[in-house]
PDB file of N, CA and C in Angstrom:
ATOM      1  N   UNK A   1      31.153   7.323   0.277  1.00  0.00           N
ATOM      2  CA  UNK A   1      29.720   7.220   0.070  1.00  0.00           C
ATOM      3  C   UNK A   1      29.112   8.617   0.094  1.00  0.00           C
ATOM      4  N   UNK A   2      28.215   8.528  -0.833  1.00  0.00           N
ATOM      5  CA  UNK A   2      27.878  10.097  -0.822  1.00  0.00           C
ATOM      6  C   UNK A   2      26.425  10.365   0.049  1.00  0.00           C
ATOM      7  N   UNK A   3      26.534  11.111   0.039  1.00  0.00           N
ATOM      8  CA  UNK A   3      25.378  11.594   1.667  1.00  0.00           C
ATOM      9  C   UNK A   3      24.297  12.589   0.973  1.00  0.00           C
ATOM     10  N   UNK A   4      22.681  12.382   1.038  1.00  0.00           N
ATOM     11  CA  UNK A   4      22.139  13.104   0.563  1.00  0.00           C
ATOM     12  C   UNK A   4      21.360  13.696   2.240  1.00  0.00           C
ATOM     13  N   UNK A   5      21.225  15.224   1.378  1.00  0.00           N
ATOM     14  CA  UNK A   5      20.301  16.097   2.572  1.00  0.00           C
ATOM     15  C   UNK A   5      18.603  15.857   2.489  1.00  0.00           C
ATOM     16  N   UNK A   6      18.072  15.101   3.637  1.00  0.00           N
ATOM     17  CA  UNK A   6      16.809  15.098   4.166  1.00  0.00           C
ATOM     18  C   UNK A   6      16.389  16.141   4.605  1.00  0.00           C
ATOM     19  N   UNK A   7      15.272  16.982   3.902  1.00  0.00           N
ATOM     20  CA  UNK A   7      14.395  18.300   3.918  1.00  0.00           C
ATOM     21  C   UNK A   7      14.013  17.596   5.271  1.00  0.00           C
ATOM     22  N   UNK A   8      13.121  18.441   6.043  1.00  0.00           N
ATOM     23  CA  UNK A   8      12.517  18.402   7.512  1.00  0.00           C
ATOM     24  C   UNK A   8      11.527  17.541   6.970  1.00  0.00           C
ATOM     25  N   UNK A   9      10.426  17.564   5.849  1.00  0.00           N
ATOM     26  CA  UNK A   9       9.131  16.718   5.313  1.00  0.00           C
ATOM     27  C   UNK A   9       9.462  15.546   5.181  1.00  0.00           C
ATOM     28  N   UNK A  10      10.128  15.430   4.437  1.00  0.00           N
ATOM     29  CA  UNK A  10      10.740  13.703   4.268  1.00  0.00           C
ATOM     30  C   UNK A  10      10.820  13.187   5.358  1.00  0.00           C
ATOM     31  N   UNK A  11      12.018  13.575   6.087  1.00  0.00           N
ATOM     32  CA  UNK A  11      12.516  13.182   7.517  1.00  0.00           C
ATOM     33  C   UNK A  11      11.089  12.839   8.709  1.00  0.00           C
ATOM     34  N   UNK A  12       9.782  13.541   8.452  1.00  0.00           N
ATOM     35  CA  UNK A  12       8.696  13.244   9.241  1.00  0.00           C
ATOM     36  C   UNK A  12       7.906  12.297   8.135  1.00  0.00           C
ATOM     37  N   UNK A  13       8.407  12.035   7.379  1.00  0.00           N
ATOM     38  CA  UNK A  13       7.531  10.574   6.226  1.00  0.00           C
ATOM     39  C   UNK A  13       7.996   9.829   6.479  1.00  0.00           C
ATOM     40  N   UNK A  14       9.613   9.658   6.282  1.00  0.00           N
ATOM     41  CA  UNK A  14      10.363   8.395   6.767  1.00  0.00           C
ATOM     42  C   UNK A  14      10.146   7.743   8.107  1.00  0.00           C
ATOM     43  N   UNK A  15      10.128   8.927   9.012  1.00  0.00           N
ATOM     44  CA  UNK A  15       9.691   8.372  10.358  1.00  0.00           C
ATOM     45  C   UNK A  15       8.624   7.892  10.730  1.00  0.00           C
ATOM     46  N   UNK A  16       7.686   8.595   9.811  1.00  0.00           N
ATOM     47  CA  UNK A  16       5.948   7.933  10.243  1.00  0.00           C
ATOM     48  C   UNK A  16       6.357   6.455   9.547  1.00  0.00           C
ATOM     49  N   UNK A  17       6.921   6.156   8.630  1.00  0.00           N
ATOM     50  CA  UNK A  17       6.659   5.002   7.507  1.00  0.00           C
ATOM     51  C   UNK A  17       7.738   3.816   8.513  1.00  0.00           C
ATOM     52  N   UNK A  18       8.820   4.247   9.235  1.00  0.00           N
ATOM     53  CA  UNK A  18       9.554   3.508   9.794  1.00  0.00           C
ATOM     54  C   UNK A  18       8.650   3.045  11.410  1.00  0.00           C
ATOM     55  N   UNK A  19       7.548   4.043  11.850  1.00  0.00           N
ATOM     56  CA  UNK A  19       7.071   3.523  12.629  1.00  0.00           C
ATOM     57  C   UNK A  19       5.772   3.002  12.380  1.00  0.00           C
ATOM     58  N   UNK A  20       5.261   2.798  11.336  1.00  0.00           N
ATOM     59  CA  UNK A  20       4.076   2.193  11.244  1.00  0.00           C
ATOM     60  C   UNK A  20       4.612   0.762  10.145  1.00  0.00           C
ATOM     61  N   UNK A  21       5.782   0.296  10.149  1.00  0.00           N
ATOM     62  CA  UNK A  21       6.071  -0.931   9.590  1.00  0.00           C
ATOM     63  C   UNK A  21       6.491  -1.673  11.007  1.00  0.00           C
ATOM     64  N   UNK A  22       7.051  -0.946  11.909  1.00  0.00           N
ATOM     65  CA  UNK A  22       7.011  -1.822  13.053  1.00  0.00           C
ATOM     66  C   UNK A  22       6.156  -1.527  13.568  1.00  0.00           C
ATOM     67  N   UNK A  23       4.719  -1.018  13.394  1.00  0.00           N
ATOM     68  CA  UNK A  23       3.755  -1.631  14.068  1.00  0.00           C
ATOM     69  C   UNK A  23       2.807  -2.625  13.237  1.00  0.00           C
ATOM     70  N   UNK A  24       3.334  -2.759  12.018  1.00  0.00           N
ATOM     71  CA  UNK A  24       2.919  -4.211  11.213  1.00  0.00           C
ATOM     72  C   UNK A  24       3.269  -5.036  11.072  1.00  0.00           C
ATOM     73  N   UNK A  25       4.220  -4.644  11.359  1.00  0.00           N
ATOM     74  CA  UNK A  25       4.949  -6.244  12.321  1.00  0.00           C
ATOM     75  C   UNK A  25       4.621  -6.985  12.982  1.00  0.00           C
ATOM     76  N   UNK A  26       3.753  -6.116  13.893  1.00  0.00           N
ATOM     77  CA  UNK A  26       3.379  -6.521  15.640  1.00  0.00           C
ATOM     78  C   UNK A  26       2.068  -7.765  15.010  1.00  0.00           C
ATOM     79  N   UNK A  27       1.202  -7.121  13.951  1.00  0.00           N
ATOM     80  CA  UNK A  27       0.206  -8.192  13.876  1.00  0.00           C
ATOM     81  C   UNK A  27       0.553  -9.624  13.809  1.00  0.00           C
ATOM     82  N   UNK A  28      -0.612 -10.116  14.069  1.00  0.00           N
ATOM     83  CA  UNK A  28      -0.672 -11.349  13.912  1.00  0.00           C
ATOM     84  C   UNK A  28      -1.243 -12.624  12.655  1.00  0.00           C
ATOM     85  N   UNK A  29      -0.447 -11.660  11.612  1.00  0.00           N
ATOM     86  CA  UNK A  29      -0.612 -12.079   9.877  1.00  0.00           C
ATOM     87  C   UNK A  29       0.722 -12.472   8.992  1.00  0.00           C
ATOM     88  N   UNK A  30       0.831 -13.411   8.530  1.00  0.00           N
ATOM     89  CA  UNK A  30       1.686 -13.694   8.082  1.00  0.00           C
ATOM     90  C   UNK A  30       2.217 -12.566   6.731  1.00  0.00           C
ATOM     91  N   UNK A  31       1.109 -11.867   5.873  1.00  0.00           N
ATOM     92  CA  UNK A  31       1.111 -11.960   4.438  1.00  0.00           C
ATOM     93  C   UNK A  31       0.476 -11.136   4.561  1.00  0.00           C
ATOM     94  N   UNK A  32       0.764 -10.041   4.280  1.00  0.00           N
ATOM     95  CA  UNK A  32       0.349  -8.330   3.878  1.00  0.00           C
ATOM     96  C   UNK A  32       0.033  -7.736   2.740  1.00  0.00           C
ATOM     97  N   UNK A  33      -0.990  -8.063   1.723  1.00  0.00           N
ATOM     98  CA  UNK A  33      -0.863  -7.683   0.327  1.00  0.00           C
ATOM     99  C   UNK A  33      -0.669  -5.871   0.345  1.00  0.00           C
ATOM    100  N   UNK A  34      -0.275  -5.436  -0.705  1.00  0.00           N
ATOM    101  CA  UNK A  34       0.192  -3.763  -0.555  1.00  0.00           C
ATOM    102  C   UNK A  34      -0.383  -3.520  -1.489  1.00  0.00           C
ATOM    103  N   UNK A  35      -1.545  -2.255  -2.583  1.00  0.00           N
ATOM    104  CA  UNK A  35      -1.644  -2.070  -3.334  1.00  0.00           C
ATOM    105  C   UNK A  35      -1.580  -0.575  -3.128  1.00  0.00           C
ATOM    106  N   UNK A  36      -1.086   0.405  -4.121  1.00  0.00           N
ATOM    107  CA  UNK A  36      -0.639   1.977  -4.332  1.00  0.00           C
ATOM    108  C   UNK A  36      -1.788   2.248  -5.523  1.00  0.00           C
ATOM    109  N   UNK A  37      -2.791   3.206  -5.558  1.00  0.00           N
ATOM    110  CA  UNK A  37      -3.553   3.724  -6.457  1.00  0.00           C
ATOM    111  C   UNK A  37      -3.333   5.170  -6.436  1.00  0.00           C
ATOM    112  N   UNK A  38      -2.082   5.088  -7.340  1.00  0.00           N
ATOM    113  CA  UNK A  38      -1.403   6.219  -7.799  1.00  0.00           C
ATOM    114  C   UNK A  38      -2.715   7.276  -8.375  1.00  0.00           C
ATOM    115  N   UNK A  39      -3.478   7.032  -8.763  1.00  0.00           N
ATOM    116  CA  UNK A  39      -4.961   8.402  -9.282  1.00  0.00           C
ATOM    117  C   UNK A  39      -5.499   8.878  -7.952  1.00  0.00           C
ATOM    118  N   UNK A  40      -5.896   8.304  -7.246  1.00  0.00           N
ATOM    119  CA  UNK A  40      -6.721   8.167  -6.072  1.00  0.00           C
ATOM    120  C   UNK A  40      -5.236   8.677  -4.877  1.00  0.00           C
ATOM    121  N   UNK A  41      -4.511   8.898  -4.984  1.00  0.00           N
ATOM    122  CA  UNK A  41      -3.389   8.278  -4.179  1.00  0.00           C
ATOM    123  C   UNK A  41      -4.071   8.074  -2.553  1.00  0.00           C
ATOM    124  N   UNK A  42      -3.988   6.690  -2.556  1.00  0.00           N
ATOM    125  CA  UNK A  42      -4.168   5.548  -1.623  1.00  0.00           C
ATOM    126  C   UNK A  42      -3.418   4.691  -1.359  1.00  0.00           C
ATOM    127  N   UNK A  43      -3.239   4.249  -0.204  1.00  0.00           N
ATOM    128  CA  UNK A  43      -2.694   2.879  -0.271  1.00  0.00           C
ATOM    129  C   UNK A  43      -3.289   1.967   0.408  1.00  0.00           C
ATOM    130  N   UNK A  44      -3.484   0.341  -0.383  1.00  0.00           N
ATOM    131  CA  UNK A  44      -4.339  -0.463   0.622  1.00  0.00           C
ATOM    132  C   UNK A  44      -3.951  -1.373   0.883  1.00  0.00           C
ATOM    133  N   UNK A  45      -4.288  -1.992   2.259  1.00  0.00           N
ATOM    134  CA  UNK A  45      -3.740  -3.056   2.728  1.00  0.00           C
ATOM    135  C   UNK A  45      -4.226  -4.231   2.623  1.00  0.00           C
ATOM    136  N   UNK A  46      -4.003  -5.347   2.550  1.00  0.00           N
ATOM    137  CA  UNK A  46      -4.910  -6.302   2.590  1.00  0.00           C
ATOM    138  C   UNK A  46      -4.403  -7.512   3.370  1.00  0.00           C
ATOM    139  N   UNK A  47      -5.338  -8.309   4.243  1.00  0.00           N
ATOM    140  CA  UNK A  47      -4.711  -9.226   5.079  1.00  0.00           C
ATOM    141  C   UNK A  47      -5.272 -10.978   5.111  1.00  0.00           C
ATOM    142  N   UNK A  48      -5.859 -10.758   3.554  1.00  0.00           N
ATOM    143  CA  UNK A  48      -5.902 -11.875   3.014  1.00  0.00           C
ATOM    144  C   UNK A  48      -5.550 -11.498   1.564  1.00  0.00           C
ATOM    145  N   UNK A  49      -5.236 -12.751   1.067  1.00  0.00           N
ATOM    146  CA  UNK A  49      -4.966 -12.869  -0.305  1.00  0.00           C
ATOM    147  C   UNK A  49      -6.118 -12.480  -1.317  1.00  0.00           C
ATOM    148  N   UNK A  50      -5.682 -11.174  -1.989  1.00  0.00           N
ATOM    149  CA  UNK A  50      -6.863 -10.870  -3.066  1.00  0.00           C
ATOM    150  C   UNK A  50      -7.097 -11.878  -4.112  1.00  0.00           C
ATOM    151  N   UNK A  51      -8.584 -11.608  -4.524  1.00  0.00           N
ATOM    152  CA  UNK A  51      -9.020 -12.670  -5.335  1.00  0.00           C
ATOM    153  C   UNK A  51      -8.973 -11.870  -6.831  1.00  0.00           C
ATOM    154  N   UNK A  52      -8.680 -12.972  -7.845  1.00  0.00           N
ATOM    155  CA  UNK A  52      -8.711 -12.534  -8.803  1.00  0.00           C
ATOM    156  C   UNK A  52      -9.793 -11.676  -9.496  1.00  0.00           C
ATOM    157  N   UNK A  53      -9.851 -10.534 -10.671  1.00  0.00           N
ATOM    158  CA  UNK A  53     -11.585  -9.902 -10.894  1.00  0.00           C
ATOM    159  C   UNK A  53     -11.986 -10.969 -11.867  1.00  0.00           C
ATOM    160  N   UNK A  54     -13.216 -11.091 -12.056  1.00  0.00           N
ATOM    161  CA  UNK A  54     -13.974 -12.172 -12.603  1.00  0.00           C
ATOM    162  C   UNK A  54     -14.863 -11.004 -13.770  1.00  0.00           C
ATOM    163  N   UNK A  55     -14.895 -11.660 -15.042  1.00  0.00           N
ATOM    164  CA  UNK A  55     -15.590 -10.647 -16.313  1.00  0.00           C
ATOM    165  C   UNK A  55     -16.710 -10.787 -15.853  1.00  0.00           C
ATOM    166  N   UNK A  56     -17.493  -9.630 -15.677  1.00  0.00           N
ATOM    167  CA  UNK A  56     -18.553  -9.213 -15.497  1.00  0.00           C
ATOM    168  C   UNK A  56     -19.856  -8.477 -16.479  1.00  0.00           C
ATOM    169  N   UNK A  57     -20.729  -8.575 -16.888  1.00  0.00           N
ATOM    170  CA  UNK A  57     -21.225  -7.503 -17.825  1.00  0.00           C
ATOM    171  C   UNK A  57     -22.322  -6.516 -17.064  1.00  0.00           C
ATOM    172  N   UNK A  58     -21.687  -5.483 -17.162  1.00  0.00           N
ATOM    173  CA  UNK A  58     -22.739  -4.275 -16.044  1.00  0.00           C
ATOM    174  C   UNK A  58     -23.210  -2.957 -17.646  1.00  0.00           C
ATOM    175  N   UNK A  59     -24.213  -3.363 -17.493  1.00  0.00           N
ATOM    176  CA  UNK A  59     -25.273  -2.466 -18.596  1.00  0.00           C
ATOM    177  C   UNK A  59     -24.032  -2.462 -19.788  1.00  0.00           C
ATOM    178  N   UNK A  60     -23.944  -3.481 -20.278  1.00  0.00           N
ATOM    179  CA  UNK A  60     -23.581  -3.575 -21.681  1.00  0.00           C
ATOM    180  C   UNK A  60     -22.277  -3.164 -22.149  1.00  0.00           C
ATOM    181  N   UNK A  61     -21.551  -3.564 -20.730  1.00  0.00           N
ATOM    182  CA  UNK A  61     -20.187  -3.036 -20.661  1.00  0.00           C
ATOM    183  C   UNK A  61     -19.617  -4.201 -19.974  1.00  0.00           C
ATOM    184  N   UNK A  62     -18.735  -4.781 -20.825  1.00  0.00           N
ATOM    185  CA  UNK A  62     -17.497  -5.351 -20.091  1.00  0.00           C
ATOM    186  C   UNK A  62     -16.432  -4.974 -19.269  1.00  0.00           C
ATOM    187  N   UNK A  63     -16.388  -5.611 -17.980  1.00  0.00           N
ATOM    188  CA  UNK A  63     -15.487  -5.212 -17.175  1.00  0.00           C
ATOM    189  C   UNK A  63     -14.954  -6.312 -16.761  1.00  0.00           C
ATOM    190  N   UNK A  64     -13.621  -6.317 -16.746  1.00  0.00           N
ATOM    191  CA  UNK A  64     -12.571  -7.759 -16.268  1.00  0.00           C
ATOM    192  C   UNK A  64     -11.431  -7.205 -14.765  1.00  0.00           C
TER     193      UNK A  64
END
């Protein structure tokens, strides 16, 4: 098996990311929606089920 080298940065991402999934664990939610807004880079959580977007018309512009 081949073995890759973890830079020091990674190695403190992996660890933050390995300890903040076991502390989402700990809640008391079944169902975690995840969304990544790669422009914005964000990530959001959600702890109910998102609702679908509904077409809207805002000053003569469609938005869905």
């Amino acid at each position: 098996m081949a073995m890759q080298t973890v830079n020091t940065a990674n190695k403190e991402i992996i660890d933050f990311c390995l300890g903040l999934s076991s502390e989402l664990a700990k809640l008391p939610v079944k169902h975690i929606w995840v969304d990544y807004d790669e422009e914005a880079d964000v990530l959001y959580l959600s702890f109910r089920k998102p609702q679908r977007a509904k077409k809207k018309q805002l000053r003569g512009m469609m938005i869905s």
